[in-house]
PDB file of N, CA and C in Angstrom:
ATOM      1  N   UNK A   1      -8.839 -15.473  17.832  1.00  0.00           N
ATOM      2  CA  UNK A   1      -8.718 -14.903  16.501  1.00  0.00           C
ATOM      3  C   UNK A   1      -9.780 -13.820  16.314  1.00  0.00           C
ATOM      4  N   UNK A   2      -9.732 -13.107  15.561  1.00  0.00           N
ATOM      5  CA  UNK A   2     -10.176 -11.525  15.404  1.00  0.00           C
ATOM      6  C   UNK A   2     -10.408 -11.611  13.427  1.00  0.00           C
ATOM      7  N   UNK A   3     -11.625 -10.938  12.917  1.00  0.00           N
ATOM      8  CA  UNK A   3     -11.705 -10.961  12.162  1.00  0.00           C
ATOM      9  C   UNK A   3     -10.925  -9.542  11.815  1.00  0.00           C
ATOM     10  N   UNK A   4     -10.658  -9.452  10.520  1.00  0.00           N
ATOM     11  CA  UNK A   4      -9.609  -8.142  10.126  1.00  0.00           C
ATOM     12  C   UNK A   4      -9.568  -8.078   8.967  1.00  0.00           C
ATOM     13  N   UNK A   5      -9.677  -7.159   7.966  1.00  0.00           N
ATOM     14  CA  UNK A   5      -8.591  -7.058   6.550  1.00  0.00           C
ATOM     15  C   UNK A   5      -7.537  -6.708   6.280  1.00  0.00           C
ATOM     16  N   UNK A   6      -7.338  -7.266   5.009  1.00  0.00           N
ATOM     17  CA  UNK A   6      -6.111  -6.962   4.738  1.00  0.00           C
ATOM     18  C   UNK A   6      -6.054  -6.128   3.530  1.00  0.00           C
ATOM     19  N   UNK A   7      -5.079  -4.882   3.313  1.00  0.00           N
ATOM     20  CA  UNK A   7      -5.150  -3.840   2.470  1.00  0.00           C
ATOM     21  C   UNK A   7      -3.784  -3.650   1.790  1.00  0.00           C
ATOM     22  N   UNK A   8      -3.731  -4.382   0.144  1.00  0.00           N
ATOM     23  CA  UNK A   8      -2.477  -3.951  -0.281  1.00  0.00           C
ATOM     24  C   UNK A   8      -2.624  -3.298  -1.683  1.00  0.00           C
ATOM     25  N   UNK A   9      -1.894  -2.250  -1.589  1.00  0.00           N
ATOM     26  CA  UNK A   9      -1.270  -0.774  -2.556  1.00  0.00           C
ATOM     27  C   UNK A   9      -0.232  -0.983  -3.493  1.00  0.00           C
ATOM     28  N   UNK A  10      -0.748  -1.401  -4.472  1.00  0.00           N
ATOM     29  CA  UNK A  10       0.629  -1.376  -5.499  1.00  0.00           C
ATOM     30  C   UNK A  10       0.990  -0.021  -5.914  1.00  0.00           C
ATOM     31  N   UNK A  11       2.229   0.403  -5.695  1.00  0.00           N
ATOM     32  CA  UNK A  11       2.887   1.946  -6.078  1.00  0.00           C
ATOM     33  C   UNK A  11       4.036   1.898  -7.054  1.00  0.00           C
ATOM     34  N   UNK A  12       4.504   2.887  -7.860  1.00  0.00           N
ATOM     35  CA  UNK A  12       5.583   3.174  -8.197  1.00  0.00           C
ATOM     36  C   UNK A  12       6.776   4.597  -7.443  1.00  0.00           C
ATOM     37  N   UNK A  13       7.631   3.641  -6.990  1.00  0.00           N
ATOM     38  CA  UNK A  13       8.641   5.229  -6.093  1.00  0.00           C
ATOM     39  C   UNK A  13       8.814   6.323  -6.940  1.00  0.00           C
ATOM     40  N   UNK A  14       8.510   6.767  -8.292  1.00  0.00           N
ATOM     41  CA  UNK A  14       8.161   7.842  -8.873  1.00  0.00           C
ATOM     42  C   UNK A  14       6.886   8.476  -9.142  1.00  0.00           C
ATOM     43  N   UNK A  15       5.919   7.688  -8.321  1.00  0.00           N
ATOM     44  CA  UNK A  15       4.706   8.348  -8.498  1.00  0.00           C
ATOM     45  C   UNK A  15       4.515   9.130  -7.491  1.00  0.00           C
ATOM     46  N   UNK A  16       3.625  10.569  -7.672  1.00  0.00           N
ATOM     47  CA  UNK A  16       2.830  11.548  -6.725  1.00  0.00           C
ATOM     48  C   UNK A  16       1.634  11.467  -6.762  1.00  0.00           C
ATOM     49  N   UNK A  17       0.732  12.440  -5.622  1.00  0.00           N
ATOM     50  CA  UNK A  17      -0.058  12.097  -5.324  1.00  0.00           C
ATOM     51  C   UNK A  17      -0.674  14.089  -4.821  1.00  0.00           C
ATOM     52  N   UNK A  18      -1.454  14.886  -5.412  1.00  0.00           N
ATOM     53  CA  UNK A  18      -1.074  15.922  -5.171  1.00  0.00           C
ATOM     54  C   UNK A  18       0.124  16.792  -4.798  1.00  0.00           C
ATOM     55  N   UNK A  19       1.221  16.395  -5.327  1.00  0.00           N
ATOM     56  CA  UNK A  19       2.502  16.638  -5.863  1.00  0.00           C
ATOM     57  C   UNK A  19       3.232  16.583  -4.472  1.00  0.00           C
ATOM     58  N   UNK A  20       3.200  15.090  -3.509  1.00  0.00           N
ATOM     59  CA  UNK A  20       3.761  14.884  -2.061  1.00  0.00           C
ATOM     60  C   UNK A  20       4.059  13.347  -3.171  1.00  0.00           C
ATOM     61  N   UNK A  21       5.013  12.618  -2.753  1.00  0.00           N
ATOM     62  CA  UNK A  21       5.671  11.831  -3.108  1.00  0.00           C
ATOM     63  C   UNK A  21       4.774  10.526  -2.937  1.00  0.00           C
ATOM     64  N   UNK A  22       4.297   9.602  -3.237  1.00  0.00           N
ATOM     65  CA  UNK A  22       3.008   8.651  -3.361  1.00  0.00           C
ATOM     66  C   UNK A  22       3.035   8.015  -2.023  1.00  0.00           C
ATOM     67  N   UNK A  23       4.262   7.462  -1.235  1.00  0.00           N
ATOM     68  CA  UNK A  23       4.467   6.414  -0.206  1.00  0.00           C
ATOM     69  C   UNK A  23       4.128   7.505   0.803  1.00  0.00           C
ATOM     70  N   UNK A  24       4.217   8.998   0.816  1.00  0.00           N
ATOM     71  CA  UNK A  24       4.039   9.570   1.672  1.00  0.00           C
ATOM     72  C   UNK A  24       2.693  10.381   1.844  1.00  0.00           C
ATOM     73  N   UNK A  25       1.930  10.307   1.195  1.00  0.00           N
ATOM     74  CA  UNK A  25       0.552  10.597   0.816  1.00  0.00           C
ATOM     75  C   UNK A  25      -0.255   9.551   1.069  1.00  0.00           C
ATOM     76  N   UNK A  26       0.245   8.250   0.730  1.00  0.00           N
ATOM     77  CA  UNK A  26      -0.580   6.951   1.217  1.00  0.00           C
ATOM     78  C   UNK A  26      -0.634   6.375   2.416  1.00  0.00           C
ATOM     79  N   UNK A  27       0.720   7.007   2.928  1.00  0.00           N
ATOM     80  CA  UNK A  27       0.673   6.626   4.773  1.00  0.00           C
ATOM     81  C   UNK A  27      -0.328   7.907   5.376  1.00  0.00           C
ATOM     82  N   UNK A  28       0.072   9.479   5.066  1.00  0.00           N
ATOM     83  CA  UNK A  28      -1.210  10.435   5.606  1.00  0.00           C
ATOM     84  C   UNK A  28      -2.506   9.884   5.666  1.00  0.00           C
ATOM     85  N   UNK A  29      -2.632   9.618   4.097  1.00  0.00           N
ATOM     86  CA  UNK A  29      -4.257   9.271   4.021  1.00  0.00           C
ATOM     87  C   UNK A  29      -4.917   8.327   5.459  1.00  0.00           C
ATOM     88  N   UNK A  30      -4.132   7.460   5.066  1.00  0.00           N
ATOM     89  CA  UNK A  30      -3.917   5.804   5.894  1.00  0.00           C
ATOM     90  C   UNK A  30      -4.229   6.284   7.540  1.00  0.00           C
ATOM     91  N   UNK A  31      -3.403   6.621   7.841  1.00  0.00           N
ATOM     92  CA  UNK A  31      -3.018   7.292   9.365  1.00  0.00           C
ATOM     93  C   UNK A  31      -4.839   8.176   9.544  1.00  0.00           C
ATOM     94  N   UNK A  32      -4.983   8.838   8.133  1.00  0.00           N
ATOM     95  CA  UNK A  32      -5.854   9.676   9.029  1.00  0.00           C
ATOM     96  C   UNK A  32      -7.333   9.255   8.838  1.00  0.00           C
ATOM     97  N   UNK A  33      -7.356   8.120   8.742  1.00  0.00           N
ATOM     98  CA  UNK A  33      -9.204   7.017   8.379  1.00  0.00           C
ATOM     99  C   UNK A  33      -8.278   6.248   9.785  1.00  0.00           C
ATOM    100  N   UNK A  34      -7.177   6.061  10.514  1.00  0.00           N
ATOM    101  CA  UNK A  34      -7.485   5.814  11.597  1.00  0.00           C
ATOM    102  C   UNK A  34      -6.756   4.277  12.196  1.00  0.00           C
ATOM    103  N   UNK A  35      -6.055   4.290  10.663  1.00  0.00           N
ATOM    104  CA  UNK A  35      -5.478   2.547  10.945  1.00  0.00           C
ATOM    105  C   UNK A  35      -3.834   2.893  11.628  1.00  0.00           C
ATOM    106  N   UNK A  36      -3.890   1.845  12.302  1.00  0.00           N
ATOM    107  CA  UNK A  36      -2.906   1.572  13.460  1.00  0.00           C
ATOM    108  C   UNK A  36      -1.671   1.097  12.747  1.00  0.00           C
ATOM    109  N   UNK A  37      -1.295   0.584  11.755  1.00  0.00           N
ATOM    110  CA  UNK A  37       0.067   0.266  11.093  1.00  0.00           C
ATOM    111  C   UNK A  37       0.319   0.052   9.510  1.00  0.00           C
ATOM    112  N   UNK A  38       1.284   0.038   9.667  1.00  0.00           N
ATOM    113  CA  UNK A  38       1.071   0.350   7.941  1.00  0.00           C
ATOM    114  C   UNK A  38       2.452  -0.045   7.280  1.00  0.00           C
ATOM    115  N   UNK A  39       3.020  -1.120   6.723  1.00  0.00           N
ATOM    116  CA  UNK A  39       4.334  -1.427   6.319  1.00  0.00           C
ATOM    117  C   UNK A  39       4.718  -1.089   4.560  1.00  0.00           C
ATOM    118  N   UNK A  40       5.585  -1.081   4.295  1.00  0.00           N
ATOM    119  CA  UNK A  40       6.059  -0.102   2.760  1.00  0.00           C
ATOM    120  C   UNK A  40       7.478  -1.080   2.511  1.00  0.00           C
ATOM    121  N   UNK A  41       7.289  -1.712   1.561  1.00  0.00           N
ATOM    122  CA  UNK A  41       7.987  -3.038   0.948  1.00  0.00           C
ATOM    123  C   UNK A  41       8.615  -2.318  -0.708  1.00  0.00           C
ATOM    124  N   UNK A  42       9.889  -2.304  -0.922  1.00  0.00           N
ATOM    125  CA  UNK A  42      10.564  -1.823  -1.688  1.00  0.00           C
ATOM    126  C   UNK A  42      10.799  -3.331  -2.996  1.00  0.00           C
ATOM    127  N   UNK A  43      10.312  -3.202  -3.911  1.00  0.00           N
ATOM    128  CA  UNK A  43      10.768  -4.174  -4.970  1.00  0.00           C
ATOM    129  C   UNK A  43      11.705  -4.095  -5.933  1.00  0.00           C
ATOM    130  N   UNK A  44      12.397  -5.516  -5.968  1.00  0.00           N
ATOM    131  CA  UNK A  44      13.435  -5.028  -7.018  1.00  0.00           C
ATOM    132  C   UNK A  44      12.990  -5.343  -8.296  1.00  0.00           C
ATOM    133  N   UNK A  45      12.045  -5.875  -8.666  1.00  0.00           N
ATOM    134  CA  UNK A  45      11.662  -6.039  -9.712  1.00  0.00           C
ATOM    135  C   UNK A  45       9.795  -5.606  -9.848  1.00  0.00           C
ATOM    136  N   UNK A  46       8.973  -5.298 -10.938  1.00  0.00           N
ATOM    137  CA  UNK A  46       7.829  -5.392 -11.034  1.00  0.00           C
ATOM    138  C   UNK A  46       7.787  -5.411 -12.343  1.00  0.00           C
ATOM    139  N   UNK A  47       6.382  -5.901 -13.156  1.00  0.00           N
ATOM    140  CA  UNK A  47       5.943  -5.511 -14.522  1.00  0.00           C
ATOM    141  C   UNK A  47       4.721  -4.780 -14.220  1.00  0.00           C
ATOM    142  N   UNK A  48       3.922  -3.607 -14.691  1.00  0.00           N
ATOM    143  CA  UNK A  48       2.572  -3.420 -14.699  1.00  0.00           C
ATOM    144  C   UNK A  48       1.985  -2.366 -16.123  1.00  0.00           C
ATOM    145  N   UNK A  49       1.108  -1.738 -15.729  1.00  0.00           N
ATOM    146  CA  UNK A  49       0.550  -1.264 -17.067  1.00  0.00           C
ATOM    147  C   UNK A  49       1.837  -0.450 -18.090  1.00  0.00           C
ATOM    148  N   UNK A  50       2.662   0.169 -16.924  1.00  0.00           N
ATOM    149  CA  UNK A  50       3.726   0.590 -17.765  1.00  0.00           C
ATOM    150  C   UNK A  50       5.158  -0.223 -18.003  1.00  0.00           C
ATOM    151  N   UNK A  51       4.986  -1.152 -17.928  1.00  0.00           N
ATOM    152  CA  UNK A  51       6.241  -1.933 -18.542  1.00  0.00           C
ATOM    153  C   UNK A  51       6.866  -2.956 -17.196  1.00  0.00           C
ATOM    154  N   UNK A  52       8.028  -3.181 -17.768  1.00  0.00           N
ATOM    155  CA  UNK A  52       8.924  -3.643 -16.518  1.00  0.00           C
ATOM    156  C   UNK A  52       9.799  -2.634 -15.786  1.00  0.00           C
ATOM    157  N   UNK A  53      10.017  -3.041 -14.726  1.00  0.00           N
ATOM    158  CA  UNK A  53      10.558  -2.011 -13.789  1.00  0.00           C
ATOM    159  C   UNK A  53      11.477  -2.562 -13.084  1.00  0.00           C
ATOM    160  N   UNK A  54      12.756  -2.587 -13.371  1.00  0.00           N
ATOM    161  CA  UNK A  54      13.781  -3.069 -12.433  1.00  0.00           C
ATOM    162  C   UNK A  54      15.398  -2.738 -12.041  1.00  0.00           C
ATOM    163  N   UNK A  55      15.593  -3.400 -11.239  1.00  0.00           N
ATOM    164  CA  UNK A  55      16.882  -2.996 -10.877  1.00  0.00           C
ATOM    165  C   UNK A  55      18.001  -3.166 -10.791  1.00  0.00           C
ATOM    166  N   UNK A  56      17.713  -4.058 -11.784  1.00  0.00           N
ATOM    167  CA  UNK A  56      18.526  -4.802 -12.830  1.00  0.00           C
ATOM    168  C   UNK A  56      19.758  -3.847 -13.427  1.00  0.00           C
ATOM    169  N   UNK A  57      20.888  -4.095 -13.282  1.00  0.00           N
ATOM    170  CA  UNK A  57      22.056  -3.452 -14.078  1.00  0.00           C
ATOM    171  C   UNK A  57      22.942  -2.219 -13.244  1.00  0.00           C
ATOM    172  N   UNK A  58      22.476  -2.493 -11.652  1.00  0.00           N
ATOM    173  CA  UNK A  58      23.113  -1.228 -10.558  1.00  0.00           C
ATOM    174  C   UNK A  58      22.221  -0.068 -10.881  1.00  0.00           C
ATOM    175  N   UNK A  59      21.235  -0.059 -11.388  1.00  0.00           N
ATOM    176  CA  UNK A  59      19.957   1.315 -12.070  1.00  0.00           C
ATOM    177  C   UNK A  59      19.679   1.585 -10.828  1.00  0.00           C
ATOM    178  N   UNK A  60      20.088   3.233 -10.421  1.00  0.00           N
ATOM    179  CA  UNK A  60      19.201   3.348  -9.372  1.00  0.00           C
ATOM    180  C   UNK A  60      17.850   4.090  -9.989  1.00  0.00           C
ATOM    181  N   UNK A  61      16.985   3.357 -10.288  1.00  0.00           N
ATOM    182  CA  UNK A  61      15.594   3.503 -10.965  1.00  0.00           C
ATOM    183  C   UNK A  61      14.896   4.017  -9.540  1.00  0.00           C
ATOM    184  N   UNK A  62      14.232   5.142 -10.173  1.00  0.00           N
ATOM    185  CA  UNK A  62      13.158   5.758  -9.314  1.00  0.00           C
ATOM    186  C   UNK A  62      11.814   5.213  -9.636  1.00  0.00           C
ATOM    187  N   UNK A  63      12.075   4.043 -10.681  1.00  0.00           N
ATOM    188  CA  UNK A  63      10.530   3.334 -11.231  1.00  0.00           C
ATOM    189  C   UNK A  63      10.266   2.010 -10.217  1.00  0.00           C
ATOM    190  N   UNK A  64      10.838   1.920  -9.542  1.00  0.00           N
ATOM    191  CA  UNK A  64      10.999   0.351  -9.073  1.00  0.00           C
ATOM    192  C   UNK A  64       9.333   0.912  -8.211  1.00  0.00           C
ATOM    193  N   UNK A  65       9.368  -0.460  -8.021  1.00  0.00           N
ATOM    194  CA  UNK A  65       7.776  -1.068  -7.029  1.00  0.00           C
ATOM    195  C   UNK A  65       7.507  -0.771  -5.767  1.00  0.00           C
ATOM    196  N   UNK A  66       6.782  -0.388  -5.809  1.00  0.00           N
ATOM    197  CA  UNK A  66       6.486  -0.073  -4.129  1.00  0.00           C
ATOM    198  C   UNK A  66       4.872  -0.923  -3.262  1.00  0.00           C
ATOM    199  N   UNK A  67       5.317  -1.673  -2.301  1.00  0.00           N
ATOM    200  CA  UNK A  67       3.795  -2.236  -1.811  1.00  0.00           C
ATOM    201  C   UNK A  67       3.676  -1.875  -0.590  1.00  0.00           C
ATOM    202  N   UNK A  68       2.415  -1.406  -1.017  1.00  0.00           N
ATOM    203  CA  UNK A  68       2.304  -0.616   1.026  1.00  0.00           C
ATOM    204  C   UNK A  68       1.079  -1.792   1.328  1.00  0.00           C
ATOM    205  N   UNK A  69       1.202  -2.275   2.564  1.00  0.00           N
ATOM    206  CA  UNK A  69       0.484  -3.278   3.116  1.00  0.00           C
ATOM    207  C   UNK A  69      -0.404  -2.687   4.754  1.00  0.00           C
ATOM    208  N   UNK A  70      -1.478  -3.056   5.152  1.00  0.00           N
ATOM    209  CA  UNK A  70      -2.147  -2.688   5.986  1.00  0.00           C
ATOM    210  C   UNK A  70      -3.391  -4.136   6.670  1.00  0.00           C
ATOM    211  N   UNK A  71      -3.394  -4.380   7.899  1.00  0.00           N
ATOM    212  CA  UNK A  71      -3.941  -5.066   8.306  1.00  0.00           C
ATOM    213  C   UNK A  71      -4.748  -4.625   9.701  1.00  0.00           C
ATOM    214  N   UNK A  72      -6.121  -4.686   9.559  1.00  0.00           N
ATOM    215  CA  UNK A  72      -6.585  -3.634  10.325  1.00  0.00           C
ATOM    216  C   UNK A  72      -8.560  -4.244  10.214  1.00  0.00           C
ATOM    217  N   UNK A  73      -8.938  -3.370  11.249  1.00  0.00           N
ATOM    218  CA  UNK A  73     -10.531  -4.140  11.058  1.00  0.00           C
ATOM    219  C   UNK A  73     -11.181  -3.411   9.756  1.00  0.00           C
ATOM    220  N   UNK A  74     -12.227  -4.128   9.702  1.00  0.00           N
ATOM    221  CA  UNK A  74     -12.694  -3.965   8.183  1.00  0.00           C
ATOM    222  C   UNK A  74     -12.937  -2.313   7.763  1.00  0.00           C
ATOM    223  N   UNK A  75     -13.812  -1.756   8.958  1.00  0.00           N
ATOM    224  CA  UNK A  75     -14.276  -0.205   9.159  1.00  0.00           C
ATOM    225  C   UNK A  75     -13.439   0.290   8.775  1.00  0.00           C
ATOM    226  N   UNK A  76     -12.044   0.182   9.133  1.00  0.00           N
ATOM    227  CA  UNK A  76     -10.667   1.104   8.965  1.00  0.00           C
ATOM    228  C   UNK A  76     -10.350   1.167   8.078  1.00  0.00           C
ATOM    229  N   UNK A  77     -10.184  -0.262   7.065  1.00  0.00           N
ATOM    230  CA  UNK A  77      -9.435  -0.198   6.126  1.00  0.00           C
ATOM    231  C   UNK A  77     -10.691   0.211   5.101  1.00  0.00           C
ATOM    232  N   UNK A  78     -12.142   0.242   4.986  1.00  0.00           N
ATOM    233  CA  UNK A  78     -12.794   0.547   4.255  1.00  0.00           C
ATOM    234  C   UNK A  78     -12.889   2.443   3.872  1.00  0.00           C
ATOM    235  N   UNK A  79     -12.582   2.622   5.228  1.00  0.00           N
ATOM    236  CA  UNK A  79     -12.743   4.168   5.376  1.00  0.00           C
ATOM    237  C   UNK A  79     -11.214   4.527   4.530  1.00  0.00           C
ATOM    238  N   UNK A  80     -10.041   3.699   5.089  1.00  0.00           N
ATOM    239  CA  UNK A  80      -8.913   3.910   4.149  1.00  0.00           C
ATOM    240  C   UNK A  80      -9.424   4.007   2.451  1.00  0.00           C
ATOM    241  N   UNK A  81      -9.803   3.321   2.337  1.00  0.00           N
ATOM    242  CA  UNK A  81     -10.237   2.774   0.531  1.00  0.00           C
ATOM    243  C   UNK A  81     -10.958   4.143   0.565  1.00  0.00           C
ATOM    244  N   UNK A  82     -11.789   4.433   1.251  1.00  0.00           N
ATOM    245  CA  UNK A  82     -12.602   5.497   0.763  1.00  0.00           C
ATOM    246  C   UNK A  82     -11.972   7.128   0.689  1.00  0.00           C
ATOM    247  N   UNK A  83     -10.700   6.885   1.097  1.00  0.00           N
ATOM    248  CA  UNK A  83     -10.014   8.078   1.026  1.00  0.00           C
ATOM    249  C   UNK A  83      -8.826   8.415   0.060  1.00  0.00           C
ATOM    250  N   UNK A  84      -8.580   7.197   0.091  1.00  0.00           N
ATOM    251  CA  UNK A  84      -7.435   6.788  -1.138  1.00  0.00           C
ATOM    252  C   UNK A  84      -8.140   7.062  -2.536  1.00  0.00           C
ATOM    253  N   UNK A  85      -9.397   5.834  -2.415  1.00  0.00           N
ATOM    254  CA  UNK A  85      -9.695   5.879  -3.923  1.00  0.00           C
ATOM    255  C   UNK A  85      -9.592   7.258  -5.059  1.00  0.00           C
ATOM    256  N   UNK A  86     -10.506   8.663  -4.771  1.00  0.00           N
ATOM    257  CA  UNK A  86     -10.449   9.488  -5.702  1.00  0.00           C
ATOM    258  C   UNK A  86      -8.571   9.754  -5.876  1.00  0.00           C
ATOM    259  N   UNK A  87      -8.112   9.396  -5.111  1.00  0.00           N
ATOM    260  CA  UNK A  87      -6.124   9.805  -5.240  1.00  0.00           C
ATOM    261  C   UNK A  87      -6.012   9.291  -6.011  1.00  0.00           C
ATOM    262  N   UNK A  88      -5.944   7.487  -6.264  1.00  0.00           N
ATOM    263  CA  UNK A  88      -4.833   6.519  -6.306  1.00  0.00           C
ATOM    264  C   UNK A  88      -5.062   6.704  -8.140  1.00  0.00           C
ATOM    265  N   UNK A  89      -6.248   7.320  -8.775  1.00  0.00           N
ATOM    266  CA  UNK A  89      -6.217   7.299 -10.262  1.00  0.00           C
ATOM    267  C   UNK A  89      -5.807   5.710 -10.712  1.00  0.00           C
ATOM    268  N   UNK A  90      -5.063   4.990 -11.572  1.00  0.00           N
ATOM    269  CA  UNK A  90      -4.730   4.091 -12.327  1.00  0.00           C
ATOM    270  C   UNK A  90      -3.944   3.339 -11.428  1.00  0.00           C
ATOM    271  N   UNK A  91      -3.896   3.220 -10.062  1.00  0.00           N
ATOM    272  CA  UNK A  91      -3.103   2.290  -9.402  1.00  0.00           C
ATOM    273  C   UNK A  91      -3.555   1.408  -8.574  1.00  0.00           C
ATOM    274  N   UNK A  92      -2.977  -0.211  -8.400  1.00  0.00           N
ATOM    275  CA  UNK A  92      -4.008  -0.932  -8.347  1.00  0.00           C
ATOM    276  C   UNK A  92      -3.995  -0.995  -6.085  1.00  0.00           C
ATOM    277  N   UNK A  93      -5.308  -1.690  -6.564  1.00  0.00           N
ATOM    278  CA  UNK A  93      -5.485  -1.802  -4.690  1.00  0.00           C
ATOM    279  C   UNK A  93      -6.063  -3.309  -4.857  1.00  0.00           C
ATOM    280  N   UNK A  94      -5.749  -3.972  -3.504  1.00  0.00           N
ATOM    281  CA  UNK A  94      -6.544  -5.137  -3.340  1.00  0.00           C
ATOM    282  C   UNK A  94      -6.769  -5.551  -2.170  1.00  0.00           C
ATOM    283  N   UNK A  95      -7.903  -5.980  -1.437  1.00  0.00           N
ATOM    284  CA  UNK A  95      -8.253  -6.420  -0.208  1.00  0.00           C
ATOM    285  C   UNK A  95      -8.507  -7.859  -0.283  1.00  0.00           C
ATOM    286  N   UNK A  96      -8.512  -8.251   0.739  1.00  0.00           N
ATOM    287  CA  UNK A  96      -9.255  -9.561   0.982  1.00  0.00           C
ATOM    288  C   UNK A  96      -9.468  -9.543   2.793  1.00  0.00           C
ATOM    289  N   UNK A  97     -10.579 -10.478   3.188  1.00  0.00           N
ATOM    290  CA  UNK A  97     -10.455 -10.905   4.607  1.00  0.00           C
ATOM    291  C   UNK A  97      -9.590 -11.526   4.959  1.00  0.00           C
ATOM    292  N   UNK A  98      -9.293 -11.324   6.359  1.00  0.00           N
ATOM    293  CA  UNK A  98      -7.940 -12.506   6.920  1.00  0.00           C
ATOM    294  C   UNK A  98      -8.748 -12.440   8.648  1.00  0.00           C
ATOM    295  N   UNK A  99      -8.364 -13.802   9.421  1.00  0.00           N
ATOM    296  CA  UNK A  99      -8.259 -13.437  10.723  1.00  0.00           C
ATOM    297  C   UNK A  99      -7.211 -13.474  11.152  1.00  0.00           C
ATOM    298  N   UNK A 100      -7.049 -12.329  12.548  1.00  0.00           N
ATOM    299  CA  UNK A 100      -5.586 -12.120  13.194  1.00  0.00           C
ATOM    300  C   UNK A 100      -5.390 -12.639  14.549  1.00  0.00           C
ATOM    301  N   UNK A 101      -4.162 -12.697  15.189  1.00  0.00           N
ATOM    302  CA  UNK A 101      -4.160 -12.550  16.496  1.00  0.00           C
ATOM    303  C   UNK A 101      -2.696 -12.099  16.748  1.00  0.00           C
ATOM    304  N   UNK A 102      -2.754 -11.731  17.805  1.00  0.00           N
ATOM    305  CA  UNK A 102      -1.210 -11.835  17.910  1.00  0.00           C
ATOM    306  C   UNK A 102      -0.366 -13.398  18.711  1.00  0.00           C
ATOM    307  N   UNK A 103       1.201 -13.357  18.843  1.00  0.00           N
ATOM    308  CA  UNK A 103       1.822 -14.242  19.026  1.00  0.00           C
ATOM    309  C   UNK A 103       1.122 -14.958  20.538  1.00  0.00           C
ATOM    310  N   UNK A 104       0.877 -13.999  21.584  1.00  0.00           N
ATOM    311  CA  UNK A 104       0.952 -14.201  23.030  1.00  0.00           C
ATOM    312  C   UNK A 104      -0.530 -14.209  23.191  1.00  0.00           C
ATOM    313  N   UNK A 105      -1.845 -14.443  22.200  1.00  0.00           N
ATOM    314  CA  UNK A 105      -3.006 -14.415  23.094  1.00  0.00           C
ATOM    315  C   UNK A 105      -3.134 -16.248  22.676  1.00  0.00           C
ATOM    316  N   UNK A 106      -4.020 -16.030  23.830  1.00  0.00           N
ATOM    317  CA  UNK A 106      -4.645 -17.677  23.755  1.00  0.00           C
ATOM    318  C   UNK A 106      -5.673 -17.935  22.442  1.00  0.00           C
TER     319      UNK A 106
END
């Protein structure tokens, strides 16, 4: 086992980010502090500072939820945070520690 964090991005699919589309500004950033993967989870439902958001009723809502997730050593994902933060303005982030391994090591 490997110590590691874990890095998750709450988004909205209508938010920007210097006027590049948010999911695609948050993977650049991401990619370029150096972290190795990066997954982007589509929600059908969320509530947050601006209301509820869902997809409810065949809506193809451009408000729905977006969670970008990252698991990576601490350095990486800190340097991530540190590149994101002045962007992300009013959107939330959260870390915690985790240890990893993969399926096939001893």
């Amino acid at each position: 086992m490997q110590d590691a964090k874990f890095l998750r991005i709450y988004l909205t699919e209508s938010d920007h980010i210097d006027g590049v589309p948010v999911m695609q500004a948050v993977l650049e950033l991401c990619r370029d502090a150096g972290l190795s993967g990066m997954t982007v989870m589509r929600g059908i439902e969320g509530m947050g500072l601006h209301g509820v958001h869902s997809s409810a009723f065949l809506s193809l809502s451009s408000e729905l939820p977006l969670i970008v997730e990252a698991v990576d050593e601490a350095d990486k994902i800190d340097l991530a945070i540190k590149k994101l933060k002045p962007r992300l303005g009013h959107r939330l982030l959260a870390t915690w520690p985790v240890s990893i391994m993969r399926g096939d090591e001893e």
